[in-house]
Protein backbone atom coordinates (compact mmCIF):
# COMPACT_ATOMS: atom_id res chain seq x y z
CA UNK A 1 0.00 0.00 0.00
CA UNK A 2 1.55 3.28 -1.22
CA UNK A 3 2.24 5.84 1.59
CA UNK A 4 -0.52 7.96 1.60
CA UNK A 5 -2.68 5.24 1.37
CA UNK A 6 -1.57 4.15 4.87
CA UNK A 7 -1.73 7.76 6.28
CA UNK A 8 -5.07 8.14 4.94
CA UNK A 9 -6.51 4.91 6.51
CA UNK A 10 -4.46 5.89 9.62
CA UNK A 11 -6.41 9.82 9.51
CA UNK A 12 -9.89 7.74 8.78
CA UNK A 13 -9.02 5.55 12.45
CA UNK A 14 -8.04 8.13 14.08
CA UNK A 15 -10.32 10.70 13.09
CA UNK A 16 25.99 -6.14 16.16
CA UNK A 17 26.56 -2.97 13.62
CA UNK A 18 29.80 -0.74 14.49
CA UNK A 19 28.07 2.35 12.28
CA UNK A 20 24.54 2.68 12.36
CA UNK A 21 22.19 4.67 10.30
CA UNK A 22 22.10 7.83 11.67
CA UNK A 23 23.75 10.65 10.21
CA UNK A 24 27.20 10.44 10.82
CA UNK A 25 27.18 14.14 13.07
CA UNK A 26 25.03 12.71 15.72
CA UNK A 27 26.87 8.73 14.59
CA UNK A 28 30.44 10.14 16.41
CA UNK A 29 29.23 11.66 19.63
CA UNK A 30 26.21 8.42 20.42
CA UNK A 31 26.73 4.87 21.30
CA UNK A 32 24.74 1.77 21.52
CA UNK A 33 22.76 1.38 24.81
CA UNK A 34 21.65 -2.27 25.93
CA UNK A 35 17.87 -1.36 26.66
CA UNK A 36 16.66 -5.18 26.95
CA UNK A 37 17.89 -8.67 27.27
CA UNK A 38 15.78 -11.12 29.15
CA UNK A 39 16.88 -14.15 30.05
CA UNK A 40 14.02 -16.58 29.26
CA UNK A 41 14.26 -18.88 31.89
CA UNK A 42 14.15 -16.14 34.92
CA UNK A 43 12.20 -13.40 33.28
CA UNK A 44 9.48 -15.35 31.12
CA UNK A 45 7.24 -13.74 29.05
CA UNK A 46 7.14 -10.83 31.57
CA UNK A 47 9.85 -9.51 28.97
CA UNK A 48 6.76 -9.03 26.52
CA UNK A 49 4.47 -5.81 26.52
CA UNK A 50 1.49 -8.19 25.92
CA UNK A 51 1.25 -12.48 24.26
CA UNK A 52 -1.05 -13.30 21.58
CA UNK A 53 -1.84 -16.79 22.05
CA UNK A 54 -4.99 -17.47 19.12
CA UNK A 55 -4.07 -21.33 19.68
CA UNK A 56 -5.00 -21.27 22.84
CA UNK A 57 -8.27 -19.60 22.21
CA UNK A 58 -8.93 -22.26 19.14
CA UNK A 59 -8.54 -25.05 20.96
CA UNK A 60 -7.07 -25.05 24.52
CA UNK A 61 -3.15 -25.26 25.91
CA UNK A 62 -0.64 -22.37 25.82
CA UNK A 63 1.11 -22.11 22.32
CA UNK A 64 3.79 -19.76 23.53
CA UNK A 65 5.95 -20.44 27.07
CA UNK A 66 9.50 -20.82 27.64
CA UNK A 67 11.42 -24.34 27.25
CA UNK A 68 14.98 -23.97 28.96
CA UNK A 69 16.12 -20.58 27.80
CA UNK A 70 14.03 -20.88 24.52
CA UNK A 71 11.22 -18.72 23.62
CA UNK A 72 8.72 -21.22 22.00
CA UNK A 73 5.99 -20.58 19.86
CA UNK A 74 3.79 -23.28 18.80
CA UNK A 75 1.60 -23.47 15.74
CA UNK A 76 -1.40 -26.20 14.89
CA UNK A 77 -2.99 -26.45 11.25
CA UNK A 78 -5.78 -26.21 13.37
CA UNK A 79 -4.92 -22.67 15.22
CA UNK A 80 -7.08 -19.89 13.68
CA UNK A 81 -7.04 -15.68 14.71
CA UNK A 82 -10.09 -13.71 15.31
CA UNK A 83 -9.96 -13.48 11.49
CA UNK A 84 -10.65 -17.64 9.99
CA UNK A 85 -8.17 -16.96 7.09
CA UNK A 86 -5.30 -16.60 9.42
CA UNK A 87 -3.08 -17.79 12.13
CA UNK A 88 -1.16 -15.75 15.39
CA UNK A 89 1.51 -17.03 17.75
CA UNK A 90 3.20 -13.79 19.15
CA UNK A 91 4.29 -11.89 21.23
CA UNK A 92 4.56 -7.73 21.43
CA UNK A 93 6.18 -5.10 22.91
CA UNK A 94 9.18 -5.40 25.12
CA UNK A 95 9.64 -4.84 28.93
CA UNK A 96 12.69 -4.49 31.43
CA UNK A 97 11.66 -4.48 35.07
CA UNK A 98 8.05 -4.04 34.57
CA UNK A 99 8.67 -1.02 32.54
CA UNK A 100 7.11 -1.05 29.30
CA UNK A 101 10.12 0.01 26.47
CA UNK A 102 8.84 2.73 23.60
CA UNK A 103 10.20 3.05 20.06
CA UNK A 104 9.60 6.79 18.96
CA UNK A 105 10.15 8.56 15.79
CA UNK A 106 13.69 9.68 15.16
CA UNK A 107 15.45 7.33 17.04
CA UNK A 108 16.80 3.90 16.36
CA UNK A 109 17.12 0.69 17.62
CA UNK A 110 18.67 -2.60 16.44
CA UNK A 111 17.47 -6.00 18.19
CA UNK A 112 19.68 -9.18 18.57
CA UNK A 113 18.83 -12.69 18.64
CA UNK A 114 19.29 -16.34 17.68
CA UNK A 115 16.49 -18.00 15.92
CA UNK A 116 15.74 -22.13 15.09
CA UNK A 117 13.36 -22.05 12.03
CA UNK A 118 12.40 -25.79 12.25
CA UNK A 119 11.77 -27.65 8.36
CA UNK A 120 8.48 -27.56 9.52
CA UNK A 121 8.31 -24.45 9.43
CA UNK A 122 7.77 -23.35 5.50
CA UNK A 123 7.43 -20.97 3.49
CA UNK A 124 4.00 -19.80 1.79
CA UNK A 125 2.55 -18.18 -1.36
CA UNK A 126 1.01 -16.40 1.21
CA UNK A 127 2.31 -14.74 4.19
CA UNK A 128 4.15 -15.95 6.96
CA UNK A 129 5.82 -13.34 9.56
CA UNK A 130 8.03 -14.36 11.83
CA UNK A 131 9.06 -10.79 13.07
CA UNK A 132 6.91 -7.43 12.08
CA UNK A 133 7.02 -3.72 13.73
CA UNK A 134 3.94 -2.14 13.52
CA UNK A 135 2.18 0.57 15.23
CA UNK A 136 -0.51 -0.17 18.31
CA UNK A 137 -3.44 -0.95 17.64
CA UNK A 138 -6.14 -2.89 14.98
CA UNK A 139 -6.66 -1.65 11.65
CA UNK A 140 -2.75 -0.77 10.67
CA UNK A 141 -0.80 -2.75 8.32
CA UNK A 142 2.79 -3.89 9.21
CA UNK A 143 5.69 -1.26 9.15
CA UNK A 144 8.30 -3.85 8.47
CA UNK A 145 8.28 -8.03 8.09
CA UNK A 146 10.42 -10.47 7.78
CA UNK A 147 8.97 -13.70 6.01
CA UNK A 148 9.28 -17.04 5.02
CA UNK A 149 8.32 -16.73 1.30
CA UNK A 150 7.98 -19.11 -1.74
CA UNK A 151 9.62 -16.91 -4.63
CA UNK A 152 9.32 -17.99 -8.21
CA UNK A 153 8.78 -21.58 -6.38
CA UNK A 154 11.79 -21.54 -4.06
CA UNK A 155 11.61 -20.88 -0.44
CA UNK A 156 12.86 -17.76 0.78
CA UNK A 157 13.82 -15.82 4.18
CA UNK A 158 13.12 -12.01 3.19
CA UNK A 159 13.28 -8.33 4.92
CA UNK A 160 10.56 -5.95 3.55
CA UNK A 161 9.85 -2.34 4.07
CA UNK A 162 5.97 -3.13 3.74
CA UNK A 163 4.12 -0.01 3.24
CA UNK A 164 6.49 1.06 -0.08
CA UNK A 165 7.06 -2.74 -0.88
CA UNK A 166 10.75 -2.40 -0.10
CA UNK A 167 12.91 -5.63 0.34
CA UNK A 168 15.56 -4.79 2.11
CA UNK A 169 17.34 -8.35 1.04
CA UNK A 170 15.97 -12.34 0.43
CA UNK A 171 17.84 -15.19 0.57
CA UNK A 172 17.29 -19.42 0.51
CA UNK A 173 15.71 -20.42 3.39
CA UNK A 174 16.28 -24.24 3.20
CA UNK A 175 20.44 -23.82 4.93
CA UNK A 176 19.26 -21.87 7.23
CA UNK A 177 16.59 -24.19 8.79
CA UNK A 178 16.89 -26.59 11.57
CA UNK A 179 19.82 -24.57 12.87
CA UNK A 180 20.32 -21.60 15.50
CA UNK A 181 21.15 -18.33 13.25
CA UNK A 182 22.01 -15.10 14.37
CA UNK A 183 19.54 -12.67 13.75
CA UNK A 184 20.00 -8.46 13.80
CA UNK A 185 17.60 -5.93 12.65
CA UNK A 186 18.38 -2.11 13.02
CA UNK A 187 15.98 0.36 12.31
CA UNK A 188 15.94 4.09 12.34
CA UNK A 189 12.41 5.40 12.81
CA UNK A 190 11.20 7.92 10.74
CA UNK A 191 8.99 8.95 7.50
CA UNK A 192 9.62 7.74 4.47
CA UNK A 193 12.97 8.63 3.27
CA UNK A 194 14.14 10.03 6.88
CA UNK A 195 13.38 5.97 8.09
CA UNK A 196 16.03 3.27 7.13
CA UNK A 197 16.31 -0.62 8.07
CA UNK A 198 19.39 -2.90 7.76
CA UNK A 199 18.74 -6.71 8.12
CA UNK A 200 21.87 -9.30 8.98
CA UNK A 201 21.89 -13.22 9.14
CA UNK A 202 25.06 -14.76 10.06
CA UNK A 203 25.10 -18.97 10.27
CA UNK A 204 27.35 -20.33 12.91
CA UNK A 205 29.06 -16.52 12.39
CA UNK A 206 28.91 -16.25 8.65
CA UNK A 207 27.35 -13.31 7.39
CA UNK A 208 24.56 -14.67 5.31
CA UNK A 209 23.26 -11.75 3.89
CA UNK A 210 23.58 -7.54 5.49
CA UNK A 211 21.44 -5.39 3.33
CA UNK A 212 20.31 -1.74 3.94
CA UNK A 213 17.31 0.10 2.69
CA UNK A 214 15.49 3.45 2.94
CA UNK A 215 12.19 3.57 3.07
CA UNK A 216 8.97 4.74 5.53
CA UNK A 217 9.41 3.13 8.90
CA UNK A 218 6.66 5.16 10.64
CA UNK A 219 3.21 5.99 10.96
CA UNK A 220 2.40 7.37 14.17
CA UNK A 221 2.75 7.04 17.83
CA UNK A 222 5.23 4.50 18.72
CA UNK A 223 6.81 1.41 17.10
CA UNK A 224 6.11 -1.99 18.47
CA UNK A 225 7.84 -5.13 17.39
CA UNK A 226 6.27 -8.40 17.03
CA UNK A 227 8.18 -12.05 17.09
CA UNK A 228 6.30 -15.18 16.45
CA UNK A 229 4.66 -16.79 13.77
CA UNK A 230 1.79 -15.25 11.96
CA UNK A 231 0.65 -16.58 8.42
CA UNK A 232 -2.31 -17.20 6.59
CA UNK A 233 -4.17 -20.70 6.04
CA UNK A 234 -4.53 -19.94 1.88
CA UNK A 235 -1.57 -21.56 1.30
CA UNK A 236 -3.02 -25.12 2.36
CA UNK A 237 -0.01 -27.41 0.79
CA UNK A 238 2.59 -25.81 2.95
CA UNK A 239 0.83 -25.80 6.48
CA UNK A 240 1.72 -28.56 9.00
CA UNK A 241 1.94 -28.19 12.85
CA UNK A 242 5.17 -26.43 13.24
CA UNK A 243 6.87 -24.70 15.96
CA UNK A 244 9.85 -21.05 16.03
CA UNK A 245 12.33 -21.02 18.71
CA UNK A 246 14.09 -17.92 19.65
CA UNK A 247 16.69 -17.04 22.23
CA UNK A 248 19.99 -14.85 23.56
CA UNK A 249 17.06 -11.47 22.84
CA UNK A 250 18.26 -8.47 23.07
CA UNK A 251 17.05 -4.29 22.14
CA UNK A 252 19.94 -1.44 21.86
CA UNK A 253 18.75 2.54 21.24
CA UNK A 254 22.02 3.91 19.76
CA UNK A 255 21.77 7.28 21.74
């Protein structure tokens, strides 16, 4: 959806990098500032603003709780969101010692973690999200997603700037399943050209792929992110009861 198509929905509603993407005045007198890093086992999903658990409404039994250090999120052919067409196993938000953490405009972040896609776990024709930032609230499409994808009939990890339809990068998914990966995801909040995101896999410290694109990264109020799995049901031949494990999370605010 083109940018002023978002704004105007919006209005209708309403009534590890070493440089990162600011400009490079502000780049030599800031520094990254650990804002978050729960350990799983200890902190639970008290690290989460809120959980979105639609298995558990569909048919009973939590679908998202920690095994070990692992965040876990479970995911049954069966499972179905508020909408039917759709699935949700995530969580939102991030909190250190109760306090609820807040993405603004203008500033940016860059979160950290390890992630085991399972074989299981496929991609889609459809969509499948395993990590969005969007703004709170219903009725607003995704800010950013990254997806497991089939592309031209290959399965595919991919980075998107969503409102502009901006990949940031895509690569094979199949060598990176059934394996921890390093994840990293920096983002510099702002409107269109003022926002910027740079996306990073590394595989047992390989750099995979480390792309960087501008694009709109904002739409108003805050900036939540999102990890779990959320996909649609369309894409029947790829759906089996699957599972995403994440761990090692961490948020910086280069300030």
């Amino acid at each position: 959806m083109a940018d002023i198509g978002r704004r105007a929905v919006l209005t209708g509603l309403a009534a590890g990098a070493a440089v990162p993407l600011l400009g490079t005045g502000r780049a030599r007198a800031a520094s990254w500032q650990l804002k978050w890093s729960p350990t799983a086992s200890s902190t639970g999903l008290a690290a989460f603003e809120g959980v979105e658990d639609w298995g558990l409404t569909s048919h009973g039994g939590s679908h998202i709780y920690v095994k070990g250090n692992d965040y876990r999120f479970n995911m049954h052919t069966v499972d179905r969101e508020a909408k039917d067409d759709r699935q949700r196993s995530e969580v939102k938000g991030m909190r250190s010692d109760g306090s609820l953490l807040t993405v603004k405009n203008g500033q940016t972040w860059r979160w950290n973690y390890q992630m085991w896609i399972p074989g299981t776990l496929k991609a889609t024709t459809s969509f499948t999200h395993i990590f969005q930032t969007k703004m709170p609230g219903t009725g607003t499409l995704p800010l950013t997603v990254m997806s497991l994808r089939h592309t031209n009939g290959v399965p595919k990890i991919e980075f998107k700037i969503y409102g502009p339809d901006i990949t940031v990068g895509s690569v094979d998914l199949a060598p990176l399943q059934n394996k921890w990966i390093d994840v990293e995801i920096e983002q510099k909040i702002g409107n269109g050209s003022a926002g910027k995101v740079r996306w990073a896999l590394r595989d047992a410290g390989s750099t995979v792929i480390d792309a960087t694109k501008t694009g709109d990264t904002y739409l108003d109020d805050v900036v939540r992110p999102k990890w779990g799995i959320y996909r649609s049901v369309s894409d029947t031949a790829h759906l089996v009861d699957t599972y995403l494990l994440l761990r090692d999370m961490k948020a910086y605010q280069y300030a």
